[in-house]
Protein backbone atom coordinates (compact mmCIF):
# COMPACT_ATOMS: atom_id res chain seq x y z
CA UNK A 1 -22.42 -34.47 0.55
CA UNK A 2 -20.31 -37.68 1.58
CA UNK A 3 -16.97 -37.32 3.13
CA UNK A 4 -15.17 -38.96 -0.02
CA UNK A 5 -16.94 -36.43 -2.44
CA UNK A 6 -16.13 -33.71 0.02
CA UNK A 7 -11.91 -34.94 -0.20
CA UNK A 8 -11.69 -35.92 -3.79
CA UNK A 9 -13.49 -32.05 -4.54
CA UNK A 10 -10.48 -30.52 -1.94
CA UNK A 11 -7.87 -32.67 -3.31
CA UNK A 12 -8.67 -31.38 -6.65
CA UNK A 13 -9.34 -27.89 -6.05
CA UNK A 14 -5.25 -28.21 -4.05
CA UNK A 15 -4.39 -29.78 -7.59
CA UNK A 16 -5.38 -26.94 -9.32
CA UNK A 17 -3.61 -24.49 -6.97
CA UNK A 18 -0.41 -26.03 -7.40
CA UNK A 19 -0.47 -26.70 -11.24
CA UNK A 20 -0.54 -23.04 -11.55
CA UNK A 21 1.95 -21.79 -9.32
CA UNK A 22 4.53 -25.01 -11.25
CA UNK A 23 3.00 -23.36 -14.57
CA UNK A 24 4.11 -19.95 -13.36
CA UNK A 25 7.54 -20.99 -11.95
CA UNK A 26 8.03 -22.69 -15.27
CA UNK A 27 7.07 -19.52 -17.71
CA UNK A 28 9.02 -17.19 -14.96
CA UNK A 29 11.29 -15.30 -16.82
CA UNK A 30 15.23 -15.94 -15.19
CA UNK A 31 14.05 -19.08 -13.69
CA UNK A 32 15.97 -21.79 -15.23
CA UNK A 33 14.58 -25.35 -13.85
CA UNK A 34 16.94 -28.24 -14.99
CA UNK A 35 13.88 -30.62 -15.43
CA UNK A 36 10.76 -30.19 -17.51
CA UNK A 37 8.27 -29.33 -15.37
CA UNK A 38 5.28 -28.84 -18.12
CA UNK A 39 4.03 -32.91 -17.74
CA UNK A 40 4.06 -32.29 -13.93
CA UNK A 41 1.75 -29.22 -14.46
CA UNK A 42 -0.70 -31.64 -17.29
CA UNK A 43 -1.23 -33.92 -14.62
CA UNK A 44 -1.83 -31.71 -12.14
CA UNK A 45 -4.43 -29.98 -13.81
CA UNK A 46 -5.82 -33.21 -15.80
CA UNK A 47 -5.60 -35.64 -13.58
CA UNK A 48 -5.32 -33.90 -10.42
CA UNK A 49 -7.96 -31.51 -10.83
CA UNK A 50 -10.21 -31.79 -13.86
CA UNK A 51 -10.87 -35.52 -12.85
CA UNK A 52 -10.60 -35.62 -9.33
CA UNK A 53 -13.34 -32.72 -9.52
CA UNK A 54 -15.90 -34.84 -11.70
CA UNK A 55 -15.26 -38.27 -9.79
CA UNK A 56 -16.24 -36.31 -6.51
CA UNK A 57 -19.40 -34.54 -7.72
CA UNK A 58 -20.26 -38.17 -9.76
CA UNK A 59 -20.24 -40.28 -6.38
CA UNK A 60 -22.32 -37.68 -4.72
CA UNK A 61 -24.86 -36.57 -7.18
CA UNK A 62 -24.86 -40.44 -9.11
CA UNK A 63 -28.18 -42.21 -7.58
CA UNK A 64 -27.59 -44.62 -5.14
CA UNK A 65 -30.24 -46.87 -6.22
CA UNK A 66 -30.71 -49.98 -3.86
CA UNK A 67 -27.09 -49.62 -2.63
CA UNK A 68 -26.53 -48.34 0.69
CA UNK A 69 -23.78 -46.37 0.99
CA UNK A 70 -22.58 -44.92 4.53
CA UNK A 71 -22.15 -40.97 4.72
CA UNK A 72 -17.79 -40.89 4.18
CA UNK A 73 -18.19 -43.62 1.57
CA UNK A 74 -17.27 -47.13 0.18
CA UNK A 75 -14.77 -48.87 0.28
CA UNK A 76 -13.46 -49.22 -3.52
CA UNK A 77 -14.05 -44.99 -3.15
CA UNK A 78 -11.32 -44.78 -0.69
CA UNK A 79 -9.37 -47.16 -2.40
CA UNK A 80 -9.84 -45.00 -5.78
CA UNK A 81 -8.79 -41.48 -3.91
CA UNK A 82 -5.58 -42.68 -2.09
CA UNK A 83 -4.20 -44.63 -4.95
CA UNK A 84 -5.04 -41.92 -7.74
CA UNK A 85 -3.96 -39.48 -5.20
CA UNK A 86 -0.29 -41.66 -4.26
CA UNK A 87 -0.06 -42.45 -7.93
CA UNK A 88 0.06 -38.98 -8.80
CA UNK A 89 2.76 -37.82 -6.03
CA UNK A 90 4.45 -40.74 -7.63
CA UNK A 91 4.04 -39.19 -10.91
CA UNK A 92 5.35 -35.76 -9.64
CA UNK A 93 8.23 -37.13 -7.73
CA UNK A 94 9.56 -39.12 -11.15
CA UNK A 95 8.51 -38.15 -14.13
CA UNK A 96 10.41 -34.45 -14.21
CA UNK A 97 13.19 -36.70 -13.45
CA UNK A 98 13.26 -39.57 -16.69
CA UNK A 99 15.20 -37.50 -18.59
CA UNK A 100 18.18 -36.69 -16.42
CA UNK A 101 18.19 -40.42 -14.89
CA UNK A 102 15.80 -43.10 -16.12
CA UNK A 103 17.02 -46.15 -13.84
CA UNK A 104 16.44 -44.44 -10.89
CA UNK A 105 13.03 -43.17 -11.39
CA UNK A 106 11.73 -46.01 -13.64
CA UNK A 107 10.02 -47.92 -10.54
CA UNK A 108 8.09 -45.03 -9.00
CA UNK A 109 7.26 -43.72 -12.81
CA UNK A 110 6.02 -47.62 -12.92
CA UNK A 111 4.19 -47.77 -9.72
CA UNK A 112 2.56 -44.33 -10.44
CA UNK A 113 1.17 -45.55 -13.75
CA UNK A 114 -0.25 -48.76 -11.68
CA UNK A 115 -1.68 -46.85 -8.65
CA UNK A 116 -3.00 -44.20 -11.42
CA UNK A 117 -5.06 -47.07 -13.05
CA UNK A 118 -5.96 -48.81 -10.06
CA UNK A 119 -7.99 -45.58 -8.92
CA UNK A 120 -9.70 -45.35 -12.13
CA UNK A 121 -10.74 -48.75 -12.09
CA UNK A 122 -11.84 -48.53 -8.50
CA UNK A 123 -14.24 -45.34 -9.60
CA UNK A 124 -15.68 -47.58 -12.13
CA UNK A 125 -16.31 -50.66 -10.36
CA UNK A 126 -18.17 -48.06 -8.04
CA UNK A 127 -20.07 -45.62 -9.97
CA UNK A 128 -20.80 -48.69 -12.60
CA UNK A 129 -24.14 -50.29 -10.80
CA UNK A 130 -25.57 -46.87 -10.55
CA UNK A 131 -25.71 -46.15 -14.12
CA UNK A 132 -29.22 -47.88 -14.37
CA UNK A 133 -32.35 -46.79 -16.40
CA UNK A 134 -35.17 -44.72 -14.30
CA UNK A 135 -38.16 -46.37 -13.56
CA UNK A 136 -40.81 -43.99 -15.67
CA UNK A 137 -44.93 -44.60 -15.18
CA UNK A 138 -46.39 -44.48 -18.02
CA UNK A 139 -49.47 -41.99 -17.78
């Protein structure tokens, strides 16, 4: 398994982890947060886990084809895990936060949403060549 599958499958599994214990602090009974905490807990489990999960297993079990790909992985790979990764502590750090003071979180909500979309785009620039047709003999 490469190095970048074996981080992006970690990250996620942490991702899931900690969108249940926010989920449970939330429901809590006595616990009164002063910020929503509910979108914090979506992305953590969409983002954070569901899709981190399936982008890791996709860049190890997705054919290579011709490409040659080192053992910890490409380039644009890395570049998809750190920014989806940063883009969601951006996301975590702001968003609970819109509602109670909108000027001062509006450029990490912003950058969050850019570094979110960057790593998406990254995954597809990189899993896109190996979505090719098999070769099948005909007998």
């Amino acid at each position: 398994m490469p190095k970048i599958s074996r981080y992006f499958i970690k990250s996620g599994m942490l991702y899931l982890f900690f969108g249940v214990l926010v989920y449970s602090l939330n429901e809590f009974p006595g616990l009164n947060f002063k910020v929503p905490l509910l979108p914090v807990y979506w992305h953590m489990i969409a983002i954070g886990w569901i899709t981190q999960i399936i982008m890791g297993v996709s860049l190890w079990m997705f054919p290579k084809g011709k490409i040659s790909i080192s053992k910890n992985g490409s380039i644009l790979s890395w570049i998809s895990y750190v920014s989806l990764n940063l883009g969601l502590v951006f996301r975590f750090s702001s968003e609970p936060f819109l509602h109670v003071d909108r000027e001062m979180v509006k450029i990490p909500f912003l950058l969050s949403i850019f570094l979110q979309v960057l790593g998406i785009l990254c995954f597809i620039l990189e899993i896109w060549p190996r979505l090719t047709p098999m070769n099948r003999k005909l007998s």
